[in-house]
PDB file of N, CA and C in Angstrom:
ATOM      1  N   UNK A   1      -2.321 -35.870   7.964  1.00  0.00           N
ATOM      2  CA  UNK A   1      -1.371 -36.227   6.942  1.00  0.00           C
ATOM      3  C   UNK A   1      -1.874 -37.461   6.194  1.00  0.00           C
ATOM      4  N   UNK A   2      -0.993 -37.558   5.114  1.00  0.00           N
ATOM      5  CA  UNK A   2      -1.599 -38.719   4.250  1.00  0.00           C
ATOM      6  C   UNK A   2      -1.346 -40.141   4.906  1.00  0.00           C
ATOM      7  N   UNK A   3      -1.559 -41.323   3.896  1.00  0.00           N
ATOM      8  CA  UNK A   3      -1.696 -42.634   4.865  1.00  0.00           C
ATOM      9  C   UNK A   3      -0.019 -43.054   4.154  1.00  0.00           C
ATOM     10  N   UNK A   4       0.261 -42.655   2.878  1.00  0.00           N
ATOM     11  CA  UNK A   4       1.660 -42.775   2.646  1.00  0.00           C
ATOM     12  C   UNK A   4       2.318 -41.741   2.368  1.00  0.00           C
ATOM     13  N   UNK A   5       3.845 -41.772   2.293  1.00  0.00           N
ATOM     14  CA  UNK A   5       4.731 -40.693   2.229  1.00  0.00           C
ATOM     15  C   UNK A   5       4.601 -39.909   0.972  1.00  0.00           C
ATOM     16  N   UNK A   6       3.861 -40.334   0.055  1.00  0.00           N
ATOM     17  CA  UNK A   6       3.156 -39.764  -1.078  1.00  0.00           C
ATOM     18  C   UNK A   6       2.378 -39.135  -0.906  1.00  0.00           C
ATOM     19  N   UNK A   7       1.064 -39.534  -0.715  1.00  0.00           N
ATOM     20  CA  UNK A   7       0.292 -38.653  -0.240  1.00  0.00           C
ATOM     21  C   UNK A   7       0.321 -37.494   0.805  1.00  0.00           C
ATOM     22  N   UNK A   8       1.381 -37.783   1.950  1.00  0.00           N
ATOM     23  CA  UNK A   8       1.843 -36.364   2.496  1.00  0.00           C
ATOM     24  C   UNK A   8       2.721 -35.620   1.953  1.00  0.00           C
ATOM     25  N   UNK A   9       3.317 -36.003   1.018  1.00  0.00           N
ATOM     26  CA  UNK A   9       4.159 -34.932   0.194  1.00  0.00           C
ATOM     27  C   UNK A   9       3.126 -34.371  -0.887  1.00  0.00           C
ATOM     28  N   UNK A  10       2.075 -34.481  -1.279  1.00  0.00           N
ATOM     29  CA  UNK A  10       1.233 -34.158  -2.226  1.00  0.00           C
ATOM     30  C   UNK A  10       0.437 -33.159  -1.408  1.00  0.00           C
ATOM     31  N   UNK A  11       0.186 -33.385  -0.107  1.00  0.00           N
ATOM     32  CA  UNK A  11      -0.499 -32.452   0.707  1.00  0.00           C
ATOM     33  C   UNK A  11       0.566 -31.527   0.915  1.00  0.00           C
ATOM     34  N   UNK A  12       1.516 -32.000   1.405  1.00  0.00           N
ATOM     35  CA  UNK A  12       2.793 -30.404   1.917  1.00  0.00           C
ATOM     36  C   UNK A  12       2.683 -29.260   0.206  1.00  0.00           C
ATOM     37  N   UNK A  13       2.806 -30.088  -0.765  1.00  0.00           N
ATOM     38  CA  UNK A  13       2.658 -29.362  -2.013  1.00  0.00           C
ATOM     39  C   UNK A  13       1.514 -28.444  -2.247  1.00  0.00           C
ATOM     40  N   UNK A  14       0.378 -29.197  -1.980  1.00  0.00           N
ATOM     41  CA  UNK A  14      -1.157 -28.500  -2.352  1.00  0.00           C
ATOM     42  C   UNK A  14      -1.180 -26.654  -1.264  1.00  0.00           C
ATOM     43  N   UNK A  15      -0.624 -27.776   0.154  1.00  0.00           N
ATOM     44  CA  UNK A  15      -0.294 -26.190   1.155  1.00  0.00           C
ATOM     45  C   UNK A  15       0.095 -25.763   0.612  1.00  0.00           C
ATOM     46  N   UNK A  16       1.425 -25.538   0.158  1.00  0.00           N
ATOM     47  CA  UNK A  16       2.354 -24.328  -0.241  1.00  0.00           C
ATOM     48  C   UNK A  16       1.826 -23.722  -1.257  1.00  0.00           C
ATOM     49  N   UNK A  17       1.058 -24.579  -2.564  1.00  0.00           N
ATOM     50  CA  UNK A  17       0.324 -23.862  -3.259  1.00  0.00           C
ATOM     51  C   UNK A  17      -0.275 -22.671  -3.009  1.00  0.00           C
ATOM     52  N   UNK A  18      -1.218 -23.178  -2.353  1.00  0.00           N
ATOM     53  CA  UNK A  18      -2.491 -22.223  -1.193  1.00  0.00           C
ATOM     54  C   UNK A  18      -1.919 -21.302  -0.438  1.00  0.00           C
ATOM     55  N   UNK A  19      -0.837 -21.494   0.182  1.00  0.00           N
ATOM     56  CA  UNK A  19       0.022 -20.112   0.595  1.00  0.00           C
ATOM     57  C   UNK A  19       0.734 -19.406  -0.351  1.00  0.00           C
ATOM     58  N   UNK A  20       1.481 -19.550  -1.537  1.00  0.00           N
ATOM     59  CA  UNK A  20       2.301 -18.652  -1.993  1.00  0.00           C
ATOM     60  C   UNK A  20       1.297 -17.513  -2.746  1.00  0.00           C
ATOM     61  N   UNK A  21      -0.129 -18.635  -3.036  1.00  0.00           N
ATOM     62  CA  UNK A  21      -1.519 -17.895  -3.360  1.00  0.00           C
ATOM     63  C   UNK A  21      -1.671 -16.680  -2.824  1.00  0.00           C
ATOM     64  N   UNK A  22      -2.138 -17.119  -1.945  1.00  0.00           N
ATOM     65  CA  UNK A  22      -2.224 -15.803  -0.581  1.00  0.00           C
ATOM     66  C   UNK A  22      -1.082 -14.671  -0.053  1.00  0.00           C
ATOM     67  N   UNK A  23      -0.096 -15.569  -0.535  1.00  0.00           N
ATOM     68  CA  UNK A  23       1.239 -14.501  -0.133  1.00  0.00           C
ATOM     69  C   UNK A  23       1.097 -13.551  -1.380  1.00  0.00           C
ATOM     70  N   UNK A  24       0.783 -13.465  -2.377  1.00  0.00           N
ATOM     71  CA  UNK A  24       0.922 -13.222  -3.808  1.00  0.00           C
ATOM     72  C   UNK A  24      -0.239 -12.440  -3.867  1.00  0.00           C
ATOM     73  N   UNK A  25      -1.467 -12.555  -3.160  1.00  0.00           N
ATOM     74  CA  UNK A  25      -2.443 -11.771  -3.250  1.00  0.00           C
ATOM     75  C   UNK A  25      -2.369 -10.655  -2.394  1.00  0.00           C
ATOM     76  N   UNK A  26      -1.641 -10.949  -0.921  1.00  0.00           N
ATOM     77  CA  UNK A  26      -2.005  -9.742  -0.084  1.00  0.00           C
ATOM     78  C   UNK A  26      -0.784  -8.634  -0.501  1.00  0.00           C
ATOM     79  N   UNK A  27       0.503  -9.120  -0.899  1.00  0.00           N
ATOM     80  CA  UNK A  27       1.354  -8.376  -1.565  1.00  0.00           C
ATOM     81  C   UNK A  27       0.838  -7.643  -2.687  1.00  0.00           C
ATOM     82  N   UNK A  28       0.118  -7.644  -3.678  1.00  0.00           N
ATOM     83  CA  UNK A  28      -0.919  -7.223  -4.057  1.00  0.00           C
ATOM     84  C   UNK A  28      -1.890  -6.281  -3.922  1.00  0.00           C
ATOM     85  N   UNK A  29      -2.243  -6.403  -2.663  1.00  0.00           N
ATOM     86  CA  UNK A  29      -3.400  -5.346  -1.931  1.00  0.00           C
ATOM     87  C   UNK A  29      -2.327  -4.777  -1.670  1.00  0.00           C
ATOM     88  N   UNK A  30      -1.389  -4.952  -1.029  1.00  0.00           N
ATOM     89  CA  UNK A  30      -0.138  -4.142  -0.065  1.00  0.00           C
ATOM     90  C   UNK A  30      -0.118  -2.781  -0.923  1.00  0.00           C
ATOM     91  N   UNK A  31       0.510  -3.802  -2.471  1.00  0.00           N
ATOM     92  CA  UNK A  31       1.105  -2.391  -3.687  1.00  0.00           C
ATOM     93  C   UNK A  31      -0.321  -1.552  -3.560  1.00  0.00           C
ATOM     94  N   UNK A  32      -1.253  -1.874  -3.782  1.00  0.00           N
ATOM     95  CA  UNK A  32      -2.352  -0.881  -4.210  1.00  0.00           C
ATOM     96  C   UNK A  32      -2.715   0.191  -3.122  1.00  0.00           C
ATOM     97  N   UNK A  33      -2.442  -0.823  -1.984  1.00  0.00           N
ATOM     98  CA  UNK A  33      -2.644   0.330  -0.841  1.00  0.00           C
ATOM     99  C   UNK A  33      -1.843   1.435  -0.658  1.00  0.00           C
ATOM    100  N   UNK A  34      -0.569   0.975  -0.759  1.00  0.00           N
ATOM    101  CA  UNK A  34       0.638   2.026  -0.920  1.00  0.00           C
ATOM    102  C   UNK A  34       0.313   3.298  -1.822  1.00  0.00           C
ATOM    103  N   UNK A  35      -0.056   2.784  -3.193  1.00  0.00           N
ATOM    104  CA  UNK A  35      -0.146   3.446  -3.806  1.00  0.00           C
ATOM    105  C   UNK A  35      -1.510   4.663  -3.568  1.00  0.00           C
ATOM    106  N   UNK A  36      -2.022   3.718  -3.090  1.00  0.00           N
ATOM    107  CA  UNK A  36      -3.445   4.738  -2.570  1.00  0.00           C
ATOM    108  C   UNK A  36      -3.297   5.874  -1.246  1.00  0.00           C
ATOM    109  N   UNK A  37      -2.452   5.831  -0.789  1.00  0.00           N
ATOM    110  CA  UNK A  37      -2.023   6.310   0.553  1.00  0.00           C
ATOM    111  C   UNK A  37      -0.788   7.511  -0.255  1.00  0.00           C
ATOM    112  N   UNK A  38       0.273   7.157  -1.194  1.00  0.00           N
ATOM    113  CA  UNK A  38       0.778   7.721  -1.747  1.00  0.00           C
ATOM    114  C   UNK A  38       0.180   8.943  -2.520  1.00  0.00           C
ATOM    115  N   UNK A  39      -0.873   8.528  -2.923  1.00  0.00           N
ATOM    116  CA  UNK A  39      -1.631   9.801  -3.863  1.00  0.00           C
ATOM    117  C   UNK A  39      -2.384  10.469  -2.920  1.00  0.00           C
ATOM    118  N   UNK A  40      -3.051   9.963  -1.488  1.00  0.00           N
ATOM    119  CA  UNK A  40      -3.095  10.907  -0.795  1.00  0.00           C
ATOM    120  C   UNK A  40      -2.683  12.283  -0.100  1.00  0.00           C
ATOM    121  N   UNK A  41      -1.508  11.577   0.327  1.00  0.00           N
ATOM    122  CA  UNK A  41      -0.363  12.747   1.137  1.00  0.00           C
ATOM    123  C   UNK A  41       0.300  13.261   0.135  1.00  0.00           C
ATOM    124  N   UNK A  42       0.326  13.031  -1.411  1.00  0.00           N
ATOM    125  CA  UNK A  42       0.675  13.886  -2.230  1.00  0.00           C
ATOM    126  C   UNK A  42      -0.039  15.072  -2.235  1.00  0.00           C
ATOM    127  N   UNK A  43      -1.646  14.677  -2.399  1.00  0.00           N
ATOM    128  CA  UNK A  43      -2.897  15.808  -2.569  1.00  0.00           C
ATOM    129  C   UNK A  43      -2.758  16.740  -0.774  1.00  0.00           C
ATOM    130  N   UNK A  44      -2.256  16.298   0.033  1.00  0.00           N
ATOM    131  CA  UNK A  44      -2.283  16.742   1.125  1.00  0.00           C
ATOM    132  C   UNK A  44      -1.013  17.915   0.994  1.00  0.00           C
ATOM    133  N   UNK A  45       0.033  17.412   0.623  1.00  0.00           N
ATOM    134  CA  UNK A  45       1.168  17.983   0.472  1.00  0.00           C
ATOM    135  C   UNK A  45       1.397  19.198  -0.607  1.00  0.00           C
ATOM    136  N   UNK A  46      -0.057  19.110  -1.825  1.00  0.00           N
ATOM    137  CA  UNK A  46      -0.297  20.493  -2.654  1.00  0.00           C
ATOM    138  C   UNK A  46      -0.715  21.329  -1.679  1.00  0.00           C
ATOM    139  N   UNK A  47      -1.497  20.792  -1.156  1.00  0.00           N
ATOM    140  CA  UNK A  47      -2.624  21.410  -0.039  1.00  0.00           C
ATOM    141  C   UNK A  47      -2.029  22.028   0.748  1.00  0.00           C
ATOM    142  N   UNK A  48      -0.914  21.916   1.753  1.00  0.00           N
ATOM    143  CA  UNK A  48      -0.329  22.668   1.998  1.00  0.00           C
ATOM    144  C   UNK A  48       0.332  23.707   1.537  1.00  0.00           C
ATOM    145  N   UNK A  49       0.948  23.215   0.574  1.00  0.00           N
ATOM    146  CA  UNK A  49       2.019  24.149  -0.112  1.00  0.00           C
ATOM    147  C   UNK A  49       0.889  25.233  -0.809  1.00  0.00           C
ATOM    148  N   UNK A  50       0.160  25.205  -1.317  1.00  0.00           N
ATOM    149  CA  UNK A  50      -1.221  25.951  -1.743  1.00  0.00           C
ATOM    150  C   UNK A  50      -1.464  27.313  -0.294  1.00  0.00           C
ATOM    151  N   UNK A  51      -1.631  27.065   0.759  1.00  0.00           N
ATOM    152  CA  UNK A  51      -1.887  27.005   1.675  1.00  0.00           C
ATOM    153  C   UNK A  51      -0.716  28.484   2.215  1.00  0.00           C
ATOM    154  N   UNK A  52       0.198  27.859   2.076  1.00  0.00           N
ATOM    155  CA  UNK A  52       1.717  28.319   2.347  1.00  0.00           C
ATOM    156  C   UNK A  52       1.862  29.746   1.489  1.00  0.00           C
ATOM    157  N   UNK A  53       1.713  29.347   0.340  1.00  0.00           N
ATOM    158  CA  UNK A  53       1.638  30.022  -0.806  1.00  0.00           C
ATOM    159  C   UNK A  53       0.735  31.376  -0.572  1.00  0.00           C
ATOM    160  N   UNK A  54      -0.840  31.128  -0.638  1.00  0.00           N
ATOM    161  CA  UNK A  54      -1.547  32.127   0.114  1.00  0.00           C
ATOM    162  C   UNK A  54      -1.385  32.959   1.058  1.00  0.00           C
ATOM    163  N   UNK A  55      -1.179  32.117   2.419  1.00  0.00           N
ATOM    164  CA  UNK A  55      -0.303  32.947   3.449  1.00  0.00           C
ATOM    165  C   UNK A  55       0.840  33.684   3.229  1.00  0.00           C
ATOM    166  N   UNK A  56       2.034  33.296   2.527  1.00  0.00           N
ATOM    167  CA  UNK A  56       2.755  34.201   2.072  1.00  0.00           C
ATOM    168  C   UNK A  56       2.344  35.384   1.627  1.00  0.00           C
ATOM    169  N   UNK A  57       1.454  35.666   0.763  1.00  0.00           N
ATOM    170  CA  UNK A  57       1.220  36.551  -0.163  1.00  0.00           C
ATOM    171  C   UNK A  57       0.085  37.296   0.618  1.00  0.00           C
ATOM    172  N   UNK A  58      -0.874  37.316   1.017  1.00  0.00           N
ATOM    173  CA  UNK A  58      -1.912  37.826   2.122  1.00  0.00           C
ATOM    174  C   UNK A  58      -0.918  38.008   3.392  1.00  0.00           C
ATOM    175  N   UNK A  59       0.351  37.912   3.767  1.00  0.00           N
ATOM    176  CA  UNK A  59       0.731  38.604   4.989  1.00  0.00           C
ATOM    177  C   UNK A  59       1.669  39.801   4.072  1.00  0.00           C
ATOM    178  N   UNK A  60       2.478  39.405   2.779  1.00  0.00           N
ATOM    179  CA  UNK A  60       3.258  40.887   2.028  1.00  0.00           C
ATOM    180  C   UNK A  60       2.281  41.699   2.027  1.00  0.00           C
ATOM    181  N   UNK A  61       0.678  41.500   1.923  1.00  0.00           N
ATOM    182  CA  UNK A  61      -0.301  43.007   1.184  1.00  0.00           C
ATOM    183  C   UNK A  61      -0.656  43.471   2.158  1.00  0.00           C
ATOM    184  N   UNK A  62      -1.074  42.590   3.588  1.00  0.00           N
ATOM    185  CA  UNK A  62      -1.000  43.076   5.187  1.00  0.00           C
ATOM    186  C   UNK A  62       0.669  44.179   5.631  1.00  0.00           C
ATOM    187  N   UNK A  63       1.152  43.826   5.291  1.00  0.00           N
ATOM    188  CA  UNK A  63       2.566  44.601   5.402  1.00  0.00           C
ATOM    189  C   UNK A  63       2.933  45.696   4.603  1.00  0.00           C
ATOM    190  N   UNK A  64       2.117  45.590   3.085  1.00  0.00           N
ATOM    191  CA  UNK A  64       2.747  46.006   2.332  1.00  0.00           C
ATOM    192  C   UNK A  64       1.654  47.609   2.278  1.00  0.00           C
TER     193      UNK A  64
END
């Protein structure tokens, strides 16, 4: 800490700086990740339904 009550309040300040930084950045990565994970299991979720779709129709011409 500082040598006066100034100077440790100038340091408690500079911290919080430096953290809301970092809080602000990984929230950040967070959104992008989300979003990247989101467009995944979307493409997963055609993929199935694609999938579904086929099978449906290849077991009516087996039957049919």
């Amino acid at each position: 800490m500082g040598q006066t009550p100034k100077d440790t309040v100038a340091e408690i300040e500079a911290a919080r700086e430096d953290l809301a930084l970092k809080v602000d950045l990984l929230v950040d990565r967070a959104k992008v990740e989300a979003v990247q994970v989101s467009k995944k299991l979307a493409l997963v979720a055609v993929a199935l339904a694609g999938l579904l779709i086929v099978g449906t129709i290849a077991k009516r011409r087996v039957q049919g």
